[in-house]
Protein backbone atom coordinates (compact mmCIF):
# COMPACT_ATOMS: atom_id res chain seq x y z
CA UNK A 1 23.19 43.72 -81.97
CA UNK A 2 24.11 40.20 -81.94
CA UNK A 3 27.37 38.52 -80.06
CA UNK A 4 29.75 37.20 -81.84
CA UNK A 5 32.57 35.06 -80.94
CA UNK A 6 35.82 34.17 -82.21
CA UNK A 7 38.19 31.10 -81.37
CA UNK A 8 42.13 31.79 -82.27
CA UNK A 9 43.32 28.52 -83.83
CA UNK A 10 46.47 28.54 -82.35
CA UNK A 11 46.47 26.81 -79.46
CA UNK A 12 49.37 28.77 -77.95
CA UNK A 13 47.26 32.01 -77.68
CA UNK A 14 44.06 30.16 -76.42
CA UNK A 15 46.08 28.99 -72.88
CA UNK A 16 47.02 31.11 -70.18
CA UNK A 17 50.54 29.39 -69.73
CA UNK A 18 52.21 31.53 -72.03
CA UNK A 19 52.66 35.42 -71.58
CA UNK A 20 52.35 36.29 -75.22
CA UNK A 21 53.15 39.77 -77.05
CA UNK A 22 53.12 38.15 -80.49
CA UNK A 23 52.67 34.76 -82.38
CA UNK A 24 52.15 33.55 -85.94
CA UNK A 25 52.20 30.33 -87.27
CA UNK A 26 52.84 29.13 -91.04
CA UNK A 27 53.77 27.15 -93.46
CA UNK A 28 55.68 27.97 -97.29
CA UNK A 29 57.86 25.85 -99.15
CA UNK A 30 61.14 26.51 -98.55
CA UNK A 31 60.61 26.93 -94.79
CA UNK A 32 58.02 24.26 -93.69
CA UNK A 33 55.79 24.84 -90.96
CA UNK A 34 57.01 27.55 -88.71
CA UNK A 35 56.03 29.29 -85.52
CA UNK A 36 57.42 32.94 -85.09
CA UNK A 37 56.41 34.26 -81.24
CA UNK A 38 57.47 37.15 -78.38
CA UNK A 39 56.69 35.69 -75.29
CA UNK A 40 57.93 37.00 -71.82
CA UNK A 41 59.25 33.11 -69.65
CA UNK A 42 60.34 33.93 -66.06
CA UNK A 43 59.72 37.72 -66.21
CA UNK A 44 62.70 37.97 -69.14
CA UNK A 45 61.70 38.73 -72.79
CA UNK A 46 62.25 35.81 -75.75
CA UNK A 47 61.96 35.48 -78.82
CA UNK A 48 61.58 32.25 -80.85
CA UNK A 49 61.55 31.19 -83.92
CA UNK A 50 61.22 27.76 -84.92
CA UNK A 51 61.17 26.70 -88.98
CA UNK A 52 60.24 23.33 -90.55
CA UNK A 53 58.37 21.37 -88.23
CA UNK A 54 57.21 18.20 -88.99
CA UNK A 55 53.86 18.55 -88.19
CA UNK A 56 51.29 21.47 -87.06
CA UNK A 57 51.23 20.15 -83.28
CA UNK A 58 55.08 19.57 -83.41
CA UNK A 59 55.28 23.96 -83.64
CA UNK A 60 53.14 23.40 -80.15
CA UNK A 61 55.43 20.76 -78.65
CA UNK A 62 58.74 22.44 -79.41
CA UNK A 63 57.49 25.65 -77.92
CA UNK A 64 56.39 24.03 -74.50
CA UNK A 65 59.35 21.91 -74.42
CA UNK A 66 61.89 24.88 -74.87
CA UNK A 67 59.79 27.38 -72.41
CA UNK A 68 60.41 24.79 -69.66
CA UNK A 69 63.93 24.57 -70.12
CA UNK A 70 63.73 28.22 -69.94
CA UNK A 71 62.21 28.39 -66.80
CA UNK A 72 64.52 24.93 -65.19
CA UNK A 73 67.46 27.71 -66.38
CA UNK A 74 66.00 30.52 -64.18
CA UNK A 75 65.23 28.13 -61.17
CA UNK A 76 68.89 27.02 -61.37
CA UNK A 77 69.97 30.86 -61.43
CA UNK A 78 68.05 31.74 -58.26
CA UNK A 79 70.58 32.75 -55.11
CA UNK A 80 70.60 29.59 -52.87
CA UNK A 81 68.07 31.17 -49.84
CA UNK A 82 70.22 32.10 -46.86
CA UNK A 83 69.82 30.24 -43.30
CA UNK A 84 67.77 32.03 -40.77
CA UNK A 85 69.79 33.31 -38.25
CA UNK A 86 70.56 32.55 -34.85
């Protein structure tokens, strides 16, 4: 009858910036420290997967780094808006 609360570790699940269906971090030998993740970025589905990274934050970093580029790409493909008309 008591409440009990749980924090996620990964600090990619605990923001609200990314539109997560999956992620799991971790670390073996031959692979270093990897971040496997579905996300949805600008309404299209992605999937990335980042191995050996050279530090736990670095996973973090490389994921916010390459979800902005994704979502400079899909500015850049947006139809130029039209004039008004006369």
């Amino acid at each position: 009858k008591r409440s009990q609360q749980f924090r996620n570790s990964n600090a990619l699940v605990r923001t609200d910036s990314w539109d997560l269906g999956l992620s799991k971090t971790g670390f073996i030998r031959e692979a270093g420290r990897c971040l496997v993740m579905q996300a949805e970025v600008e309404k299209r589905p992605v999937i990335l997967v980042m191995l050996d990274a050279p530090g736990t934050q670095h996973r973090l970093r490389d994921a916010e780094m390459i979800r902005r580029w994704l979502m400079q790409q899909a500015e850049k493909q947006l139809p130029a808006a039209k004039p008004p008309a006369a």
